[in-house]
Protein backbone atom coordinates (compact mmCIF):
# COMPACT_ATOMS: atom_id res chain seq x y z
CA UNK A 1 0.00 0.00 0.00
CA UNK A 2 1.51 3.29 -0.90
CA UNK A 3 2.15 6.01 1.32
CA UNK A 4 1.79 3.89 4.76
CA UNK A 5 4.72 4.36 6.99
CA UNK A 6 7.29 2.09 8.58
CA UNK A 7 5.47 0.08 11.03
CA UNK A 8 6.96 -1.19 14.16
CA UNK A 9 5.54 -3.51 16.25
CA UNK A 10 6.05 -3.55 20.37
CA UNK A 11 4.90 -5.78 23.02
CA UNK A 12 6.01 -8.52 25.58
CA UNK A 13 7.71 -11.94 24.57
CA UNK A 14 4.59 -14.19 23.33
CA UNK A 15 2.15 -11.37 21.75
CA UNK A 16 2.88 -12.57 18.60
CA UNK A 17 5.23 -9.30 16.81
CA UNK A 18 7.57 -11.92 14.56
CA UNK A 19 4.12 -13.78 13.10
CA UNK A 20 2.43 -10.77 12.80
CA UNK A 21 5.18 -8.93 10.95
CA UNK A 22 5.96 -11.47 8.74
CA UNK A 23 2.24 -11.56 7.56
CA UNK A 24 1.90 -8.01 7.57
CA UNK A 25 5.12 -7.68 5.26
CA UNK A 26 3.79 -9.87 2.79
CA UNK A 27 0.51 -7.97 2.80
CA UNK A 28 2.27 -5.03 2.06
CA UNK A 29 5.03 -6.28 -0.11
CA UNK A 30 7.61 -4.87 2.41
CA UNK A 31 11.14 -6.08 4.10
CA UNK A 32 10.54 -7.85 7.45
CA UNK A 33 13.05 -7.77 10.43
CA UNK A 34 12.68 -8.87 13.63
CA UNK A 35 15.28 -7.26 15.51
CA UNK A 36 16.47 -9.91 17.91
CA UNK A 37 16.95 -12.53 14.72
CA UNK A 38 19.12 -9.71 13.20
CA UNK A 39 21.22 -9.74 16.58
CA UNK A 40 21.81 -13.17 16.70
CA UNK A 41 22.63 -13.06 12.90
CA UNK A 42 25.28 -10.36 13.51
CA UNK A 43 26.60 -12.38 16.28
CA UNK A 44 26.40 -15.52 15.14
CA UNK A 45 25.11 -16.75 18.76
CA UNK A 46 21.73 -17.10 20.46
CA UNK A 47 20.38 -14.31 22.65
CA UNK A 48 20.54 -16.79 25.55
CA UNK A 49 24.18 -17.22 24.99
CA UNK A 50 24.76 -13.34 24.92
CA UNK A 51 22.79 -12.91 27.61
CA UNK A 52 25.37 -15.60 29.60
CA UNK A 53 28.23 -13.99 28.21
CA UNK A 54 27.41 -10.09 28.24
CA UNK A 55 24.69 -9.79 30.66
CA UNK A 56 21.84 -8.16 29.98
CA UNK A 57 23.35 -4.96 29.86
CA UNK A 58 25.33 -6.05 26.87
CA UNK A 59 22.22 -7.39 24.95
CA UNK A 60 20.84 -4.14 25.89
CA UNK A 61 23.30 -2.27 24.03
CA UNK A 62 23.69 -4.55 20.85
CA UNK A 63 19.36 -4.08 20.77
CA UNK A 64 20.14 -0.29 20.66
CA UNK A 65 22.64 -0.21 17.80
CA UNK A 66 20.09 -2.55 15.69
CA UNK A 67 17.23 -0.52 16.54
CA UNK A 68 18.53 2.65 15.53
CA UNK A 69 19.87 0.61 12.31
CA UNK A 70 17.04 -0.72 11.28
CA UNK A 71 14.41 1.79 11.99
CA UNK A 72 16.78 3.73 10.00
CA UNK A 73 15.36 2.38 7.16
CA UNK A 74 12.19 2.82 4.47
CA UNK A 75 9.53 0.92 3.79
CA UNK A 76 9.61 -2.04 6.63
CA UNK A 77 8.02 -3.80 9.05
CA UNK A 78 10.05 -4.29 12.22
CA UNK A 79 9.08 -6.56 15.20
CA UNK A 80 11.25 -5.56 18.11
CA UNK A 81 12.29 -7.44 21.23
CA UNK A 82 10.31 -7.27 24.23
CA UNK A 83 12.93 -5.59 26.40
CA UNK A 84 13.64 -2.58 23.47
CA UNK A 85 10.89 0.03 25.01
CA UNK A 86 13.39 0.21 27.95
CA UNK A 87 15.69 2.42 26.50
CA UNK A 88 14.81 6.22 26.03
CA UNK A 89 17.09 5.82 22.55
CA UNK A 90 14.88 3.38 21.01
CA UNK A 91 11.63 4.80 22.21
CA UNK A 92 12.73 7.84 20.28
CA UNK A 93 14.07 5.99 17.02
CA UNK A 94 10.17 4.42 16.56
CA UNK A 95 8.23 7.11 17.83
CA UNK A 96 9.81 9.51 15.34
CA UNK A 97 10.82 6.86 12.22
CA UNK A 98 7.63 5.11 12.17
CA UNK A 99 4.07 4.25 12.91
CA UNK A 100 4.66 1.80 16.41
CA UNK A 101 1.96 -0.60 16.99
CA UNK A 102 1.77 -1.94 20.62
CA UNK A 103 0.17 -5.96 20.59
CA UNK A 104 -1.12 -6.38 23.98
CA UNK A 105 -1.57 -9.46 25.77
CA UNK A 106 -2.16 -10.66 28.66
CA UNK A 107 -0.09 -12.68 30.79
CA UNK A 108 -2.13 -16.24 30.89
CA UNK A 109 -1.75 -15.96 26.81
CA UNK A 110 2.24 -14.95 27.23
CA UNK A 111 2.35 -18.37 29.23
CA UNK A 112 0.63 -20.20 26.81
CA UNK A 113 2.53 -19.34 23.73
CA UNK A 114 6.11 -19.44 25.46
CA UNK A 115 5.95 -22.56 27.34
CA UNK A 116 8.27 -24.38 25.26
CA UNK A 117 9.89 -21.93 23.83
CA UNK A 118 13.81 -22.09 25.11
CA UNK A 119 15.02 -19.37 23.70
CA UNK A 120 14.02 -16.79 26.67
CA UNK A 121 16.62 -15.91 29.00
CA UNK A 122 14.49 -13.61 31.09
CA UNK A 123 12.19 -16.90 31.58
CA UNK A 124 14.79 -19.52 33.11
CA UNK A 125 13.69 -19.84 36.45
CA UNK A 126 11.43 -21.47 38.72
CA UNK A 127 8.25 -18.67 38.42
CA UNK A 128 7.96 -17.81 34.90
CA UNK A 129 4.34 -16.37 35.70
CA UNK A 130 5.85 -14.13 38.24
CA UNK A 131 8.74 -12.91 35.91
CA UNK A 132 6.51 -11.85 33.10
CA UNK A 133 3.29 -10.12 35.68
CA UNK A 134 6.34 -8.11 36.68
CA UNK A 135 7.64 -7.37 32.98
CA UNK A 136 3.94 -5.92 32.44
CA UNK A 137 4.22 -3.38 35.43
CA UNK A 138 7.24 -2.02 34.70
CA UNK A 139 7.08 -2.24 30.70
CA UNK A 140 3.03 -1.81 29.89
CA UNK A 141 3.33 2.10 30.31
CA UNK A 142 6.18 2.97 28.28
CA UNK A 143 4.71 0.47 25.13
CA UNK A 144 1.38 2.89 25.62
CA UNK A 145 3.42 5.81 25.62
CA UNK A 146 5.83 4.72 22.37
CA UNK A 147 2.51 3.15 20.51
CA UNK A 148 0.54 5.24 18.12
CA UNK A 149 -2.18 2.27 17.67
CA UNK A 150 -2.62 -0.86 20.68
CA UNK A 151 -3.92 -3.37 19.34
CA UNK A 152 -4.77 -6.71 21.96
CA UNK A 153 -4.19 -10.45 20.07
CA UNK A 154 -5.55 -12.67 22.79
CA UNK A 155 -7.01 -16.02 21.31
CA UNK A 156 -6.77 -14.16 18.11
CA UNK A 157 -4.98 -15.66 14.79
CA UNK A 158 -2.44 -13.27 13.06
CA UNK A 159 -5.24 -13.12 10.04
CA UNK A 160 -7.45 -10.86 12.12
CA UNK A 161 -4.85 -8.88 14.09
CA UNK A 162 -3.30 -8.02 10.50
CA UNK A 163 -6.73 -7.12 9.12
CA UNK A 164 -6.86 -4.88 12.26
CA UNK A 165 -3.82 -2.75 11.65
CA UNK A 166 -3.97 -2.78 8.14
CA UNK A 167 -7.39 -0.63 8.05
CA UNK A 168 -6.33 1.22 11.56
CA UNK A 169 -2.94 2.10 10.06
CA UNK A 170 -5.08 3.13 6.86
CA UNK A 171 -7.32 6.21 9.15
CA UNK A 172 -4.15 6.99 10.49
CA UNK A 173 -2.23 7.73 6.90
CA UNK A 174 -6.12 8.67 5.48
CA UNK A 175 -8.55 9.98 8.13
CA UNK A 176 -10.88 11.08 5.77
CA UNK A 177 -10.61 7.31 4.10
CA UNK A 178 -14.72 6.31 3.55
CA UNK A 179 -13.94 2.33 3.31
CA UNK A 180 -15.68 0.05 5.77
């Protein structure tokens, strides 16, 4: 679709920003990065090992350089990490480069879709439930404050929640847009 803007998705591990952004890519014929995937790439190890090595602190900093990198660029779809809204820098970066889309969901779903999943360092310990209740608190605010559209996904396919943005993004770029 011409004239939309660069949309970035935000939200906690388990919303659903890499499926989403892949289908809404396609839909609009656009690049699709998830930025964590393009870490690892550039690292050539998995964001569990970095954590192990670096800390989070050093994840933290790699996330920055990508985000700022990527959002740096026209005409993409960008599903960040779930962590990225912590940093002023990157807050900044989508608010200004971009139309930021927060997918909300709510904790119960987060377990549900992450349970297996291996690949979250923030989630290796004994009370995954309380890690991400407390990930919510602290990081809920600052995706409503980055996030021109929120947009919930709970028991929802990727279908629907793409339909979604596509025609909220649409009043955004067109608010005088008649189409039902």
């Amino acid at each position: 679709m011409q004239g939309f803007p660069n949309l970035f998705l935000v939200g906690p591990m388990g919303a659903g920003k890499s499926t989403i952004g892949r289908l809404l890519a396609s839909e609009l014929q656009r690049d699709f990065y998830d930025s964590d995937h393009e870490i690892q790439a550039r690292c050539g190890a998995d964001i569990p090992w970095i954590f192990d090595i670096e800390g989070e602190a050093g994840f933290r900093e790699r996330e920055v350089q990508m985000i700022d990198e990527l959002t740096g660029l026209d005409g993409i779809v960008l599903a960040t990490g779930g962590g990225a809204v912590m940093n002023e820098a990157n807050r900044r970066a989508l608010r200004e480069r971009g139309t930021v889309i927060y997918l909300q969901t709510s904790v119960d779903q987060q377990l549900k879709r992450t349970a297996k999943d291996r690949n979250r360092p923030l989630l290796r310990n004994k009370d995954p439930r309380a890690v991400l209740a407390e990930l919510f608190e602290r990081r809920d605010p600052l995706y409503r404050a980055t996030a021109d559209l929120v947009i919930r996904t709970d028991r929802r396919g990727p279908r629907s929640v793409v339909n979604e943005i596509l025609k909220r993004v649409e009043r955004l770029v067109d608010p005088l847009q008649t189409k039902v």
